[in-house]
PDB file of N, CA and C in Angstrom:
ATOM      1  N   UNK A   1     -16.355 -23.760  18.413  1.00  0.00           N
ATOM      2  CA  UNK A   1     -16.301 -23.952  16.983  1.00  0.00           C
ATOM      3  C   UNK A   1     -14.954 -24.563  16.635  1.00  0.00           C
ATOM      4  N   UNK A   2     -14.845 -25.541  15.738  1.00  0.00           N
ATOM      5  CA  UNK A   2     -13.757 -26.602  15.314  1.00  0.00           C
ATOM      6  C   UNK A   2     -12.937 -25.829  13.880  1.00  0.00           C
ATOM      7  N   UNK A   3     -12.528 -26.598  13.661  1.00  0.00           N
ATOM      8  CA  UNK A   3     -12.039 -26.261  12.269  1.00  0.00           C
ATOM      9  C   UNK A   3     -12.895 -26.428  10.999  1.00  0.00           C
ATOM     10  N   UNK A   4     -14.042 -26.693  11.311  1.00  0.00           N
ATOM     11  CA  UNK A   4     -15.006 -26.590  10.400  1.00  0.00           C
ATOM     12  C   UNK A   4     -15.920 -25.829  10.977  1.00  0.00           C
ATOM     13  N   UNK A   5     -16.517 -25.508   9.339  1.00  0.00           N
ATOM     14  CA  UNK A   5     -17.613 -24.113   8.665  1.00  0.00           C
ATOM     15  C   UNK A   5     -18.563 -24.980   8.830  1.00  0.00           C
ATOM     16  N   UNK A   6     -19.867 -24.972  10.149  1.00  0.00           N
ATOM     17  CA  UNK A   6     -20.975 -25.843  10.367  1.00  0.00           C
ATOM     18  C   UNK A   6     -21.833 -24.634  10.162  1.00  0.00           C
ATOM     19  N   UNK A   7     -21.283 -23.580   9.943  1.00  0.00           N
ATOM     20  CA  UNK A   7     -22.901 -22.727   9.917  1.00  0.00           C
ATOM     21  C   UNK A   7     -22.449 -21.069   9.404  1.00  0.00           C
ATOM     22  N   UNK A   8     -23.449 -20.232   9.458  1.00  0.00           N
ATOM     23  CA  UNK A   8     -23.300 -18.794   8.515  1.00  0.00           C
ATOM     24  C   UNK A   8     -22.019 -18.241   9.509  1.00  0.00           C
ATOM     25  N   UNK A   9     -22.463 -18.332  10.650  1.00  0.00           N
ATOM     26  CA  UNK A   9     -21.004 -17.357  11.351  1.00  0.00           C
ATOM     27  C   UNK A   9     -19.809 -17.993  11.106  1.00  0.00           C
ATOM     28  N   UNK A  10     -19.644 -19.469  11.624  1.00  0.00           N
ATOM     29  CA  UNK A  10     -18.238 -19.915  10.687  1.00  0.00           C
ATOM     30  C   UNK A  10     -17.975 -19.733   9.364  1.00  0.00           C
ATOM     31  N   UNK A  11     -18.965 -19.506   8.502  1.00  0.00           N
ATOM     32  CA  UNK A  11     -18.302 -18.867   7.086  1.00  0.00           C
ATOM     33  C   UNK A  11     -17.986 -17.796   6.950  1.00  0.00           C
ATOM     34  N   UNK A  12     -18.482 -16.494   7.730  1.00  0.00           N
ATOM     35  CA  UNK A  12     -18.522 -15.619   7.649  1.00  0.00           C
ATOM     36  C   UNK A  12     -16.731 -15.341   8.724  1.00  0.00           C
ATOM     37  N   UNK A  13     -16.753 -16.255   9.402  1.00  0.00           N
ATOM     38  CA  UNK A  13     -15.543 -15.869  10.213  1.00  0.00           C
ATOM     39  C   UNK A  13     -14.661 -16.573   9.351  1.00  0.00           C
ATOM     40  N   UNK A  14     -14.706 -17.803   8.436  1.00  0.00           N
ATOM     41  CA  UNK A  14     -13.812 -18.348   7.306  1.00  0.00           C
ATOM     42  C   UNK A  14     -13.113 -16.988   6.221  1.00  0.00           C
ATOM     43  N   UNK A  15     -14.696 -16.489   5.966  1.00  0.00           N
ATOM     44  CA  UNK A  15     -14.145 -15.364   4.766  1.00  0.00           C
ATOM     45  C   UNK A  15     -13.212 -14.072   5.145  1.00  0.00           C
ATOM     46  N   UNK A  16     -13.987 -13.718   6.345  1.00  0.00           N
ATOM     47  CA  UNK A  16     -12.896 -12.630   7.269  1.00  0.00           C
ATOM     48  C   UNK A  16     -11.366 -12.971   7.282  1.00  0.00           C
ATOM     49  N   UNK A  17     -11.603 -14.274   7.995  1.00  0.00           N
ATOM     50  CA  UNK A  17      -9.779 -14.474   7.976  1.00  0.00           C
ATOM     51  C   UNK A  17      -9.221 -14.961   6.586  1.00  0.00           C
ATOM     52  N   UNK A  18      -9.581 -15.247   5.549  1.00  0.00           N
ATOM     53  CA  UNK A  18      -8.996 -15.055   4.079  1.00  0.00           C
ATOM     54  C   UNK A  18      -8.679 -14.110   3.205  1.00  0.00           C
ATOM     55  N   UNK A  19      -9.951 -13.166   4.080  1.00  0.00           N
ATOM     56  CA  UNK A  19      -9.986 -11.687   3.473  1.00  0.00           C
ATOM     57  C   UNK A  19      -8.440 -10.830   4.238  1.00  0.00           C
ATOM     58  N   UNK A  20      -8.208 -11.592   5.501  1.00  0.00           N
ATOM     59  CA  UNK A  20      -6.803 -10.918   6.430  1.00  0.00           C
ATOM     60  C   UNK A  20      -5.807 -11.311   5.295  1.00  0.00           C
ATOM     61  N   UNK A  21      -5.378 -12.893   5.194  1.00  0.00           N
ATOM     62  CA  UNK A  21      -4.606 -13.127   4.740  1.00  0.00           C
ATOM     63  C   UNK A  21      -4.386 -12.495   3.732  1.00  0.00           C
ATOM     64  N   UNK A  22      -5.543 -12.574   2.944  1.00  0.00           N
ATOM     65  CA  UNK A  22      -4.763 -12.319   1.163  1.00  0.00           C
ATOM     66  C   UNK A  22      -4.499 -10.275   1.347  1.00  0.00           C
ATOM     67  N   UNK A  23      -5.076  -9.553   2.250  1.00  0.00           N
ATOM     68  CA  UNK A  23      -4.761  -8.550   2.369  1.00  0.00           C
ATOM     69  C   UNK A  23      -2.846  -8.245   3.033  1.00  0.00           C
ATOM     70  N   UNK A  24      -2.840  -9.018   3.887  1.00  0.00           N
ATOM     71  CA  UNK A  24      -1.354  -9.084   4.493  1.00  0.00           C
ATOM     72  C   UNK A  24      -0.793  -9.654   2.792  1.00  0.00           C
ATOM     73  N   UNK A  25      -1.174 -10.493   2.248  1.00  0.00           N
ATOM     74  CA  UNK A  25      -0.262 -11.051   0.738  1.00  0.00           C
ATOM     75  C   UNK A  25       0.067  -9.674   0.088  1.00  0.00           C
ATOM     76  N   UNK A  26      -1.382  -9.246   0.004  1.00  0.00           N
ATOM     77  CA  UNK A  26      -0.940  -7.875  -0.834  1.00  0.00           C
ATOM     78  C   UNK A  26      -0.436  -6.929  -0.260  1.00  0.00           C
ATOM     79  N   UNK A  27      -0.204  -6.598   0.968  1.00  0.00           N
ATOM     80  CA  UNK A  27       0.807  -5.303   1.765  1.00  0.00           C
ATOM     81  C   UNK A  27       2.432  -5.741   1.479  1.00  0.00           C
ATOM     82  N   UNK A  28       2.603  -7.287   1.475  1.00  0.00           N
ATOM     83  CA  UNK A  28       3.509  -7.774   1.359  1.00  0.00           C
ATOM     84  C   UNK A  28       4.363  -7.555  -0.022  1.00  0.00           C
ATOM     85  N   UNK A  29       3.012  -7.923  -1.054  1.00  0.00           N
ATOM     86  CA  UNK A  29       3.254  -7.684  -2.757  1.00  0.00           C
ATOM     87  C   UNK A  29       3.781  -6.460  -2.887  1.00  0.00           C
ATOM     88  N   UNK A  30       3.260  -5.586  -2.189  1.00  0.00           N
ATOM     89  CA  UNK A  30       3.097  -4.213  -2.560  1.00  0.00           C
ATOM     90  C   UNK A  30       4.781  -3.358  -2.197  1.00  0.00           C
ATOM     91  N   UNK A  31       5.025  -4.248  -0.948  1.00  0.00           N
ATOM     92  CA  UNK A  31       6.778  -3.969  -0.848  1.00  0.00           C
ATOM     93  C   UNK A  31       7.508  -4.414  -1.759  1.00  0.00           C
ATOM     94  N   UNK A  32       7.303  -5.457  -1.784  1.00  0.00           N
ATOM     95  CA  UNK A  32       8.553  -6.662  -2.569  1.00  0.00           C
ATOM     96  C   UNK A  32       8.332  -6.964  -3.831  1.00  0.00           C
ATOM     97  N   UNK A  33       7.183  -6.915  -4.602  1.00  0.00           N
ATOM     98  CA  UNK A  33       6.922  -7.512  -5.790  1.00  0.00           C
ATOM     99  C   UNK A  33       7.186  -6.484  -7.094  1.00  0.00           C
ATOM    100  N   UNK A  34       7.339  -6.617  -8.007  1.00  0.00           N
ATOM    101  CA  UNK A  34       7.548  -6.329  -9.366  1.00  0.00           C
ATOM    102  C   UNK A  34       6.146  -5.364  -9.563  1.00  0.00           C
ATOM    103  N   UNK A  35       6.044  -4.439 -10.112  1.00  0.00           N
ATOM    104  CA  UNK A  35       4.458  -4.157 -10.446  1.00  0.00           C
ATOM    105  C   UNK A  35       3.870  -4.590 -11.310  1.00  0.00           C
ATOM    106  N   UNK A  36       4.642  -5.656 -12.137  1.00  0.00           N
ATOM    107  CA  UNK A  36       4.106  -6.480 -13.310  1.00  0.00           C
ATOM    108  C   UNK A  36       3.090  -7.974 -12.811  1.00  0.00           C
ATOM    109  N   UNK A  37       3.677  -7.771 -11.660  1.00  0.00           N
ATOM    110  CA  UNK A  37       2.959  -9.581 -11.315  1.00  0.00           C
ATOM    111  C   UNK A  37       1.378  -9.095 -11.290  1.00  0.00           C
ATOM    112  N   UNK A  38       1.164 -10.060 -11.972  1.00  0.00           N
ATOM    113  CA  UNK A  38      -0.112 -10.226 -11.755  1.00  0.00           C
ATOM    114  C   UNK A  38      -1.107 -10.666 -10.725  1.00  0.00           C
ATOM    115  N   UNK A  39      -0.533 -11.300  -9.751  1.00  0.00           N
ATOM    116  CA  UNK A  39      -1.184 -11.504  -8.253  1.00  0.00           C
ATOM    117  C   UNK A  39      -1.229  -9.940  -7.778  1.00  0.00           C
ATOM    118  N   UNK A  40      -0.684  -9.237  -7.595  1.00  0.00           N
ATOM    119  CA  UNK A  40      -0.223  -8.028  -7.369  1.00  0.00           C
ATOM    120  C   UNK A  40      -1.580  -7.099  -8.071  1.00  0.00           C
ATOM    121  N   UNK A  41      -1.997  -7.163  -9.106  1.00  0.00           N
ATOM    122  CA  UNK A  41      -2.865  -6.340  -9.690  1.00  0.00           C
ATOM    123  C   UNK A  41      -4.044  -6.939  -9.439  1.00  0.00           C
ATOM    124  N   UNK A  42      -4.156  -8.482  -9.237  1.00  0.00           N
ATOM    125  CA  UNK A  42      -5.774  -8.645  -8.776  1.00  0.00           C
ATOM    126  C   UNK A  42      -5.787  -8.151  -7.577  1.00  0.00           C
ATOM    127  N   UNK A  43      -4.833  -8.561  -6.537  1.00  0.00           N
ATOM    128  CA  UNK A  43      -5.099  -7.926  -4.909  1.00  0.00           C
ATOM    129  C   UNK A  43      -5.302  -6.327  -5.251  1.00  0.00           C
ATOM    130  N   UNK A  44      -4.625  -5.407  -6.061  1.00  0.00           N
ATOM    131  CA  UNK A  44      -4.946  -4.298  -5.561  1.00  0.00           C
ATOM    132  C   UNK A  44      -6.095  -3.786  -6.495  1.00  0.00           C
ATOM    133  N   UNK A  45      -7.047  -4.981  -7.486  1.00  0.00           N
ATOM    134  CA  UNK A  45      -8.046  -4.456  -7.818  1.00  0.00           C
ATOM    135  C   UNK A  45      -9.076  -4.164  -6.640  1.00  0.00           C
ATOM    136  N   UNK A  46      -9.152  -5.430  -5.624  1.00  0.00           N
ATOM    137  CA  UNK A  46      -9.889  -5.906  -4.723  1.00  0.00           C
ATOM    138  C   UNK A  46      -9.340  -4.899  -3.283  1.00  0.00           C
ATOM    139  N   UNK A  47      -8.429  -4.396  -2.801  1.00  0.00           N
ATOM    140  CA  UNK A  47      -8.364  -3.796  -1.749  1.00  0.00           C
ATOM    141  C   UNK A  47      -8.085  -2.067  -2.283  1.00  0.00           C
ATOM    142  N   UNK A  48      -7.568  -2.023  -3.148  1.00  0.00           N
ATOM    143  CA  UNK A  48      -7.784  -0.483  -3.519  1.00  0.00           C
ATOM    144  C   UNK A  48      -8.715   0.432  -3.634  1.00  0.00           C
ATOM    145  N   UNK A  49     -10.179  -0.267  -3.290  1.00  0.00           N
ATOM    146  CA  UNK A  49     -11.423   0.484  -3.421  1.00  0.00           C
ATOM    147  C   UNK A  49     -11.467   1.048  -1.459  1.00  0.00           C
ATOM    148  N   UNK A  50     -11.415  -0.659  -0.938  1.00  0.00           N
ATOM    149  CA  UNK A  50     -11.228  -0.131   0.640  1.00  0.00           C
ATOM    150  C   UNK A  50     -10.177   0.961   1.417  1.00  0.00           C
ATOM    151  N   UNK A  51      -8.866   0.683   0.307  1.00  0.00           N
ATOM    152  CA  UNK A  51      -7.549   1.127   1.543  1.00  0.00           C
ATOM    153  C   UNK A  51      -7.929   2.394   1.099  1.00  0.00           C
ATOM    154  N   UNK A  52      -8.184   2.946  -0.349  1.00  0.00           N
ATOM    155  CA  UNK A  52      -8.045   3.975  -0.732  1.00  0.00           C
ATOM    156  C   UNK A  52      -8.402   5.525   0.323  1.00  0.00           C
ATOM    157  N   UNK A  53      -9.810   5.264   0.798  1.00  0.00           N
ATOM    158  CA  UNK A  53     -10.205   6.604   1.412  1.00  0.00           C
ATOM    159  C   UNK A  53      -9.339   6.562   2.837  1.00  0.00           C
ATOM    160  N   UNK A  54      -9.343   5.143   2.855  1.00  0.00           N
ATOM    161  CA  UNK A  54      -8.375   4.887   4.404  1.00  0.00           C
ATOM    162  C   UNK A  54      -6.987   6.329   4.498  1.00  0.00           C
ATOM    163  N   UNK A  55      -5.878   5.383   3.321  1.00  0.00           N
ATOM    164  CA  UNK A  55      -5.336   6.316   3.011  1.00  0.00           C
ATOM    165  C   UNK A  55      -5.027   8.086   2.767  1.00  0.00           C
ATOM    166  N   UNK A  56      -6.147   8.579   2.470  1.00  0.00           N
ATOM    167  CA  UNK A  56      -6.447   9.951   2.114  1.00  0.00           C
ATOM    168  C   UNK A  56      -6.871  10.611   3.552  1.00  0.00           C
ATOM    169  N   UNK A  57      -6.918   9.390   4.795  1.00  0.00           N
ATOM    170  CA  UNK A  57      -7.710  10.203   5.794  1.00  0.00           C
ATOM    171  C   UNK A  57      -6.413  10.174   6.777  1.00  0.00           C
ATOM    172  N   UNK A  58      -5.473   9.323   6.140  1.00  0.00           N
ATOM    173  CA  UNK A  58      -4.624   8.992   7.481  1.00  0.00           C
ATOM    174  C   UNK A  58      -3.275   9.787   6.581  1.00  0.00           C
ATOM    175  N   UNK A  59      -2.287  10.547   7.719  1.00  0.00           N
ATOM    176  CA  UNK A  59      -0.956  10.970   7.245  1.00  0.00           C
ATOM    177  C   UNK A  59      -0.231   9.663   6.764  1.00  0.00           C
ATOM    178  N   UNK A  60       0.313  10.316   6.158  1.00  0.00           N
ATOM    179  CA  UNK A  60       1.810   9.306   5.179  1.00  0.00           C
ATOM    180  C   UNK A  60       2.500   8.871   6.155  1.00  0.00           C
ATOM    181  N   UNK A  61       3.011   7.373   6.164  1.00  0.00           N
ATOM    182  CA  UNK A  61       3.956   7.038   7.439  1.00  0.00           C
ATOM    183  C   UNK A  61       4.930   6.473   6.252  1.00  0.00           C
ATOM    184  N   UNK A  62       5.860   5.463   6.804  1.00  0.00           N
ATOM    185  CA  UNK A  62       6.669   4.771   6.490  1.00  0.00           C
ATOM    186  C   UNK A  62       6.623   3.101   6.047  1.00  0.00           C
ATOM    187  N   UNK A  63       5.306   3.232   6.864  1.00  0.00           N
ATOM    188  CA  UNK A  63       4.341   1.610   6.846  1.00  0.00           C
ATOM    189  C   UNK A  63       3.277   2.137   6.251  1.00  0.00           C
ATOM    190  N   UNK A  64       2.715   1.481   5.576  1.00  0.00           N
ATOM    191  CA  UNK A  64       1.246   1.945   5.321  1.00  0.00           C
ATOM    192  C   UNK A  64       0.264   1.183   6.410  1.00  0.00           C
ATOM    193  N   UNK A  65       0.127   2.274   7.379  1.00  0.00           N
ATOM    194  CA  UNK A  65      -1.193   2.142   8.144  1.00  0.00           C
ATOM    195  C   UNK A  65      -2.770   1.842   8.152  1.00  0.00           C
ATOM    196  N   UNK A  66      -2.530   2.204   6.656  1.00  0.00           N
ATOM    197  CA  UNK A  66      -4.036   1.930   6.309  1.00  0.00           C
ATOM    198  C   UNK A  66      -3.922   0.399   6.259  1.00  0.00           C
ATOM    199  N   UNK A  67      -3.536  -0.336   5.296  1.00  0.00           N
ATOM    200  CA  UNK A  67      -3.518  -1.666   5.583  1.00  0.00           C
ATOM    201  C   UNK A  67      -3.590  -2.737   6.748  1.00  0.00           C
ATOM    202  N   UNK A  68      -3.059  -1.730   8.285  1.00  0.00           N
ATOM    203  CA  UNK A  68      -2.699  -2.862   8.794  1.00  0.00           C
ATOM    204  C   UNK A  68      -4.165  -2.314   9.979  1.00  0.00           C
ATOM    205  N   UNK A  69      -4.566  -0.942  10.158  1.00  0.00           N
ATOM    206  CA  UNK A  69      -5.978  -0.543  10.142  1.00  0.00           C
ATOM    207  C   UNK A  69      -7.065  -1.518  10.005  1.00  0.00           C
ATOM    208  N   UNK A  70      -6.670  -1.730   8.567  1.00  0.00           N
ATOM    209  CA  UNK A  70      -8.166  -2.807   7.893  1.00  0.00           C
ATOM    210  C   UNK A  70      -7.759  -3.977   8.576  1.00  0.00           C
ATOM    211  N   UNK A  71      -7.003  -4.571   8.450  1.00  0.00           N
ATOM    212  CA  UNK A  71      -6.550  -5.773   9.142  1.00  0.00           C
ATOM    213  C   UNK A  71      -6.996  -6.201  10.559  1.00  0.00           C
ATOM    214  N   UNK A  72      -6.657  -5.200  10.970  1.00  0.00           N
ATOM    215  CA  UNK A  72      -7.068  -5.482  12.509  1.00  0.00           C
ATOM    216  C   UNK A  72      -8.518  -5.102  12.820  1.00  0.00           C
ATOM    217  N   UNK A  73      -8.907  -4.165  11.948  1.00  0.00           N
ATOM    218  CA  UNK A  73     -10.310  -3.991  12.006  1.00  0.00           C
ATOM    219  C   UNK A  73     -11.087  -5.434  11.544  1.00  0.00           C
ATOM    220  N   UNK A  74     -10.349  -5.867  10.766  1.00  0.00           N
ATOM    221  CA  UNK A  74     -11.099  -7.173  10.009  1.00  0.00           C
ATOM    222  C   UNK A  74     -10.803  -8.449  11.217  1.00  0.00           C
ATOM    223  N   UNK A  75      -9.995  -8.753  11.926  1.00  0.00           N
ATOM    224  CA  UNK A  75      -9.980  -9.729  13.155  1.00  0.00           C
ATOM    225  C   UNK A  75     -10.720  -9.036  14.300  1.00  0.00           C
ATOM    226  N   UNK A  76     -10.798  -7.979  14.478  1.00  0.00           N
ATOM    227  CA  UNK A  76     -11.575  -7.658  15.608  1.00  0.00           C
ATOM    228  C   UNK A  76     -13.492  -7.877  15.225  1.00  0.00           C
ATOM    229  N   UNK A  77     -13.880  -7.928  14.260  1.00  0.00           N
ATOM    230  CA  UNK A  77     -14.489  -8.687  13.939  1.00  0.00           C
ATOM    231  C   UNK A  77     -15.463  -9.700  14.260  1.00  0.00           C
ATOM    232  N   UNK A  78     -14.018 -10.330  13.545  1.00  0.00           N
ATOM    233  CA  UNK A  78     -13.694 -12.119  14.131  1.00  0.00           C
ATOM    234  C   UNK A  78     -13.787 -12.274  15.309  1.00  0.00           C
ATOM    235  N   UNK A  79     -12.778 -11.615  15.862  1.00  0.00           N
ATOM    236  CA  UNK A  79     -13.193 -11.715  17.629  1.00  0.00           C
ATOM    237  C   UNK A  79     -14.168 -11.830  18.321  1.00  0.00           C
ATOM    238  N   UNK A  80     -15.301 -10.677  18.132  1.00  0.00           N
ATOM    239  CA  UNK A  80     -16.727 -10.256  18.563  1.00  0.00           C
ATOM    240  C   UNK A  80     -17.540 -11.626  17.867  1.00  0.00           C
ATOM    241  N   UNK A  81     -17.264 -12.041  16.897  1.00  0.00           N
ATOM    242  CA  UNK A  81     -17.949 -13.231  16.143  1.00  0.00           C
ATOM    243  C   UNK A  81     -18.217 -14.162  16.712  1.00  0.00           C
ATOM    244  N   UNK A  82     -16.739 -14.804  16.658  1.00  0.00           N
ATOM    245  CA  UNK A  82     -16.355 -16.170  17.821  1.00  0.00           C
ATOM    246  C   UNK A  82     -16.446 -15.879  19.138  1.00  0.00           C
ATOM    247  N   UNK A  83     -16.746 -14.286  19.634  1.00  0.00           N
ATOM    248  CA  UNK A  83     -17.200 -14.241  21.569  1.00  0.00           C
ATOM    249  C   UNK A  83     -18.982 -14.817  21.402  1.00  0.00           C
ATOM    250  N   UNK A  84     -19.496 -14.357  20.168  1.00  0.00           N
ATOM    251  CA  UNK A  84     -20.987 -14.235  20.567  1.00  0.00           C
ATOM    252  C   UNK A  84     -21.374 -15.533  19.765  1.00  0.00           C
ATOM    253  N   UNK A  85     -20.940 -16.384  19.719  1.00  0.00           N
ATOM    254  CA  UNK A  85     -20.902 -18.215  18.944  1.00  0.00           C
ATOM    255  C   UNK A  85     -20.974 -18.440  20.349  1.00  0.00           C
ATOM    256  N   UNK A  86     -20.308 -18.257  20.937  1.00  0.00           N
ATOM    257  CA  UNK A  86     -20.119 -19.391  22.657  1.00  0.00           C
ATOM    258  C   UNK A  86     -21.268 -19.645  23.558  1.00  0.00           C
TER     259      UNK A  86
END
C-alpha cells in the first residue's frame, strides 16, 4: 500500500493514524496549553469520552498513561491492518 487511500482498509488505516496524531496534539495541549484555547476543548470533547474510564482504571502516574495506552493501542491496530493488506 502507497501513500494513497485505494480502498476501505487504507481509509480506515488513514483515520487511525489521524485519530494518533490529533490524540498526541491533545496530550500535548493538555501539558502546555492555556485551558482557554479552543483546539484544546474540541480535542478533549472528542477523547474525554475514551481516556476517561481508561483513566479511572489505571493509577495516577506523572505521564498520563492512559493517553499513550490508546495510542499505541490505536497503531497496533494499524499494524495488524497493514500485516493482513499484504
Amino acid at each position: 500500500m502507497g501513500y494513497f487511500v485505494t480502498d476501505a482498509v487504507g481509509l480506515i488505516i488513514a483515520a487511525l493514524n489521524l485519530a494518533t496524531v490529533l490524540l498526541l496534539v491533545y496530550v500535548f495541549l493538555e501539558w502546555a496549553a492555556d485551558e482557554r484555547s479552543r483546539l484544546l476543548r474540541v480535542l478533549d470533547r472528542i477523547w474525554s469520552p475514551l481516556l476517561g474510564p481508561l483513566r479511572r482504571a489505571l493509577p495516577p502516574w506523572r505521564i498520563d498513561s492512559a493517553s499513550l495506552i490508546l495510542a499505541s493501542t490505536l497503531q497496533i491496530i494499524v499494524f495488524f491492518l497493514k500485516r493482513g493488506t499484504r
